[in-house]
N, C-alpha and C. Protein backbone atom coordinates (compact mmCIF):
# COMPACT_ATOMS: atom_id res chain seq x y z
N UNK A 1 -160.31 -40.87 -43.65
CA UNK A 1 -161.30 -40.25 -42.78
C UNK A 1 -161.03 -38.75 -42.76
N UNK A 2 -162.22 -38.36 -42.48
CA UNK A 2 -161.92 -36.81 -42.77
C UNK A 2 -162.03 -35.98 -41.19
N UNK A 3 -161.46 -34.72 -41.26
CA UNK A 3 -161.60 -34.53 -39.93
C UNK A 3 -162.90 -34.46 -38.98
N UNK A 4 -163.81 -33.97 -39.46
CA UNK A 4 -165.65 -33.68 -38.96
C UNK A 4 -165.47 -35.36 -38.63
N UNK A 5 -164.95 -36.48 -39.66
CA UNK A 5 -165.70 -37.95 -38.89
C UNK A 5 -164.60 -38.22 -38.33
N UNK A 6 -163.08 -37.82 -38.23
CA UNK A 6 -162.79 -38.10 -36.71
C UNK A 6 -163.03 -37.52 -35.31
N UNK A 7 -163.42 -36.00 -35.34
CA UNK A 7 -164.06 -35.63 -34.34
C UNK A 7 -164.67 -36.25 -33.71
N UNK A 8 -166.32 -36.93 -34.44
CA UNK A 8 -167.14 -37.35 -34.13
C UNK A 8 -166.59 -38.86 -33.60
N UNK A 9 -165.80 -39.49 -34.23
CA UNK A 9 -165.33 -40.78 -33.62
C UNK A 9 -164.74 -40.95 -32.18
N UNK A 10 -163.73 -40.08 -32.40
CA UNK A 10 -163.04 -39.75 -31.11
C UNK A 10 -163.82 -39.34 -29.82
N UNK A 11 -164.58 -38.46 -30.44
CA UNK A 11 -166.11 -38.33 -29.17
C UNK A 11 -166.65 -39.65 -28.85
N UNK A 12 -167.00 -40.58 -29.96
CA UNK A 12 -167.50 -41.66 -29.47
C UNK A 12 -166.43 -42.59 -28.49
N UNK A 13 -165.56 -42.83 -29.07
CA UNK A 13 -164.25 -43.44 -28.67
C UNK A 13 -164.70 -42.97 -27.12
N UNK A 14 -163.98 -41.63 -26.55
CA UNK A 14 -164.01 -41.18 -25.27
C UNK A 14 -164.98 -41.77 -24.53
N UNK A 15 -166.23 -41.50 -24.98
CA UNK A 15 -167.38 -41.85 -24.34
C UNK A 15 -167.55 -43.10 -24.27
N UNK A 16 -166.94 -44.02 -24.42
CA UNK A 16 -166.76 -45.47 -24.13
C UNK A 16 -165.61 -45.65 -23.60
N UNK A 17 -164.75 -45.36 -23.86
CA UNK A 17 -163.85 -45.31 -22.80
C UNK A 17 -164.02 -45.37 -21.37
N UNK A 18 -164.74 -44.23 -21.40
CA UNK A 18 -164.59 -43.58 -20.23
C UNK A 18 -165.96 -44.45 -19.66
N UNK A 19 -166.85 -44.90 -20.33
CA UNK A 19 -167.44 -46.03 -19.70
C UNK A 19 -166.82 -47.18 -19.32
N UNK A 20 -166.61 -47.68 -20.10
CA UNK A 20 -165.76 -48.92 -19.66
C UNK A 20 -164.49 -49.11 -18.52
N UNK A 21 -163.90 -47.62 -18.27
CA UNK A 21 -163.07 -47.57 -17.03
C UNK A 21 -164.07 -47.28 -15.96
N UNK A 22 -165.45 -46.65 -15.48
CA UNK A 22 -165.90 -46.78 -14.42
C UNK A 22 -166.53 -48.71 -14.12
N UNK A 23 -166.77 -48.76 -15.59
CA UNK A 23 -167.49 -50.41 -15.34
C UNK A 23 -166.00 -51.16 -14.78
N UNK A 24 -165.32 -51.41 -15.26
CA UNK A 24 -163.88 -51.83 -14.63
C UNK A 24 -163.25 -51.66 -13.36
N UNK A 25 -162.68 -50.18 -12.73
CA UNK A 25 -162.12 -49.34 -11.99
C UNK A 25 -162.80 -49.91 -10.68
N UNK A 26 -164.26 -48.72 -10.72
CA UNK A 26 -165.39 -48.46 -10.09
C UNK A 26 -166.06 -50.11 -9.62
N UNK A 27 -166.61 -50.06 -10.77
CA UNK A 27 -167.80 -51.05 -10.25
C UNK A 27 -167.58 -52.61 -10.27
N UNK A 28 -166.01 -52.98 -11.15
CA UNK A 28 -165.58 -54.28 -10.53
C UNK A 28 -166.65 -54.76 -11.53
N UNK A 29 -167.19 -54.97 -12.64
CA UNK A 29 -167.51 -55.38 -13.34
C UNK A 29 -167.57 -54.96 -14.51
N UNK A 30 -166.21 -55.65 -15.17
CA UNK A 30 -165.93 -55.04 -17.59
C UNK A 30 -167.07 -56.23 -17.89
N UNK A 31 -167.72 -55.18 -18.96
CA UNK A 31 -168.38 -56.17 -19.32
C UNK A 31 -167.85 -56.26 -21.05
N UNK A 32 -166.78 -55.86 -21.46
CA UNK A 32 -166.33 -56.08 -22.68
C UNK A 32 -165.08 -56.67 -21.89
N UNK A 33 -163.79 -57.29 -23.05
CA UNK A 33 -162.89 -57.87 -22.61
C UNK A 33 -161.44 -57.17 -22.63
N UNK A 34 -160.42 -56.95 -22.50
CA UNK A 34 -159.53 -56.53 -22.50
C UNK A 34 -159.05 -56.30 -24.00
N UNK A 35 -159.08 -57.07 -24.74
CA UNK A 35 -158.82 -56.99 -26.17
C UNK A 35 -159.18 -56.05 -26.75
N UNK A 36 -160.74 -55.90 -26.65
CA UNK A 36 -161.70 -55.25 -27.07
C UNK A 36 -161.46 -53.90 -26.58
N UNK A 37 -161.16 -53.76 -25.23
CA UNK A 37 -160.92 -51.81 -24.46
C UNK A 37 -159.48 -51.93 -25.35
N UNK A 38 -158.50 -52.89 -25.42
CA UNK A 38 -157.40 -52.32 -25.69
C UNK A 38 -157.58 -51.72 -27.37
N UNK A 39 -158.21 -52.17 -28.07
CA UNK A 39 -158.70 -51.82 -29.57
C UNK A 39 -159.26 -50.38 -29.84
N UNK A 40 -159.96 -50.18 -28.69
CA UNK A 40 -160.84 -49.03 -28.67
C UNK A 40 -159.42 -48.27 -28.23
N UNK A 41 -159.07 -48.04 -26.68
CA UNK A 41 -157.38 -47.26 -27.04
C UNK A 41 -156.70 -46.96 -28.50
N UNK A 42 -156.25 -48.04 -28.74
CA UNK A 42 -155.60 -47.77 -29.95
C UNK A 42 -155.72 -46.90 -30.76
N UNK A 43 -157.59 -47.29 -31.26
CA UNK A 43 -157.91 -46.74 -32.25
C UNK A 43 -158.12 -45.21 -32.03
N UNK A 44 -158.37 -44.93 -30.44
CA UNK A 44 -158.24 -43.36 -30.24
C UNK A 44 -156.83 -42.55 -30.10
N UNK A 45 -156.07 -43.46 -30.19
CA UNK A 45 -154.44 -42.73 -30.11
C UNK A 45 -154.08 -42.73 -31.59
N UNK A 46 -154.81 -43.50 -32.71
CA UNK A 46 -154.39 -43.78 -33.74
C UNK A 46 -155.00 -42.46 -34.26
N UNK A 47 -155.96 -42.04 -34.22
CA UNK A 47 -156.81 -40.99 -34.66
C UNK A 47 -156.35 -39.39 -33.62
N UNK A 48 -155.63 -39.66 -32.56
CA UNK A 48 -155.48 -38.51 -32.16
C UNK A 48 -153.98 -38.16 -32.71
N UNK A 49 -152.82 -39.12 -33.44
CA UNK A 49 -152.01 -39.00 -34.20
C UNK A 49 -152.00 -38.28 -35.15
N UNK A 50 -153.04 -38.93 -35.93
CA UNK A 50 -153.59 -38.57 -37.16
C UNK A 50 -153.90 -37.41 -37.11
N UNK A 51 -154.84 -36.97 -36.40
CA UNK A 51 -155.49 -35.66 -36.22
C UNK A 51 -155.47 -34.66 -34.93
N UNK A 52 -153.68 -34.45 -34.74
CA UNK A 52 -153.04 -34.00 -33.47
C UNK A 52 -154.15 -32.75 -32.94
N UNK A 53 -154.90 -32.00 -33.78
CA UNK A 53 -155.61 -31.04 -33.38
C UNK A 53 -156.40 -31.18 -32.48
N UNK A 54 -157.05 -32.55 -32.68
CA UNK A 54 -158.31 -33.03 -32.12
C UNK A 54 -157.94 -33.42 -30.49
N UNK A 55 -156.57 -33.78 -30.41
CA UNK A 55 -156.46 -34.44 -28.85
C UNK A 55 -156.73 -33.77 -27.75
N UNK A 56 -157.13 -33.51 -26.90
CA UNK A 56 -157.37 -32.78 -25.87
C UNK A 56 -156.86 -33.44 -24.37
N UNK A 57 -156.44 -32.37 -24.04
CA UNK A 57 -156.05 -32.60 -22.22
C UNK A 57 -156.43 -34.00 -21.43
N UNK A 58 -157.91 -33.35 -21.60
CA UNK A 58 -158.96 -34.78 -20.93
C UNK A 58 -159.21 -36.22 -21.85
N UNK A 59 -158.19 -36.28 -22.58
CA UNK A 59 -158.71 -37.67 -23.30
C UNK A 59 -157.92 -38.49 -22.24
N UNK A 60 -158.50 -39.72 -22.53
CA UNK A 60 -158.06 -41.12 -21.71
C UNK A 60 -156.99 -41.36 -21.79
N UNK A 61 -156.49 -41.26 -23.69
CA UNK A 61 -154.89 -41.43 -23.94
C UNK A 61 -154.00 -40.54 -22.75
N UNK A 62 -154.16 -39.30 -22.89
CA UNK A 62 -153.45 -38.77 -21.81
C UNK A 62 -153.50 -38.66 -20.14
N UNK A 63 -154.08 -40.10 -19.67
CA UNK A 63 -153.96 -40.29 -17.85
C UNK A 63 -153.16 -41.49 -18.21
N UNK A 64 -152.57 -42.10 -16.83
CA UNK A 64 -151.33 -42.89 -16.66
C UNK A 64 -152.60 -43.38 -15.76
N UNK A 65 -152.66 -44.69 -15.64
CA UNK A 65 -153.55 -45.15 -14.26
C UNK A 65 -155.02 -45.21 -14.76
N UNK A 66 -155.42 -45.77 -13.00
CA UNK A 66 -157.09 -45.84 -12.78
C UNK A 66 -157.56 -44.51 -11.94
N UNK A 67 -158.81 -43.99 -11.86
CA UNK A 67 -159.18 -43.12 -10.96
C UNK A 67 -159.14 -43.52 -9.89
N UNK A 68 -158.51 -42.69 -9.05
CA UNK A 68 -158.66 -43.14 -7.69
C UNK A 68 -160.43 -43.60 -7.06
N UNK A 69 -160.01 -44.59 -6.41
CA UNK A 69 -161.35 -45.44 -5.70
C UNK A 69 -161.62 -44.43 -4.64
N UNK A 70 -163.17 -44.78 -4.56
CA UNK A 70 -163.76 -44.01 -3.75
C UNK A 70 -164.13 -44.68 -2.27
């Protein structure tokens, strides 16, 4: 993979991520399964390895936890 299509992956990656922790966290309803979020992780830590440039502050890989409930 080249870097332009991990950018773009990793964007996607995030952006599901970060869905799937409000559907979870928040709203008390995953509608994918644990396997499945844990795959998507992976595959964004696997690619932010790969392509240390790309990782940023705000990725998912880098929080410990859930957002605090509101």
């Amino acid at each position: 993979m080249d870097k332009a299509s991990a950018k773009s992956r990793i964007a996607e990656l995030k952006e599901q991520i970060e869905k799937h922790d409000l559907l979870y966290y928040i709203d008390n309803d995953p509608q994918i399964t644990d396997a499945a979020y844990d795959a998507l992780r992976t595959e964004l830590e696997q690619l932010e390895e790969t392509f240390p440039e790309l990782a940023t502050a705000d990725s998912p890989t880098q929080r410990v936890g859930a957002p605090p409930r509101s």
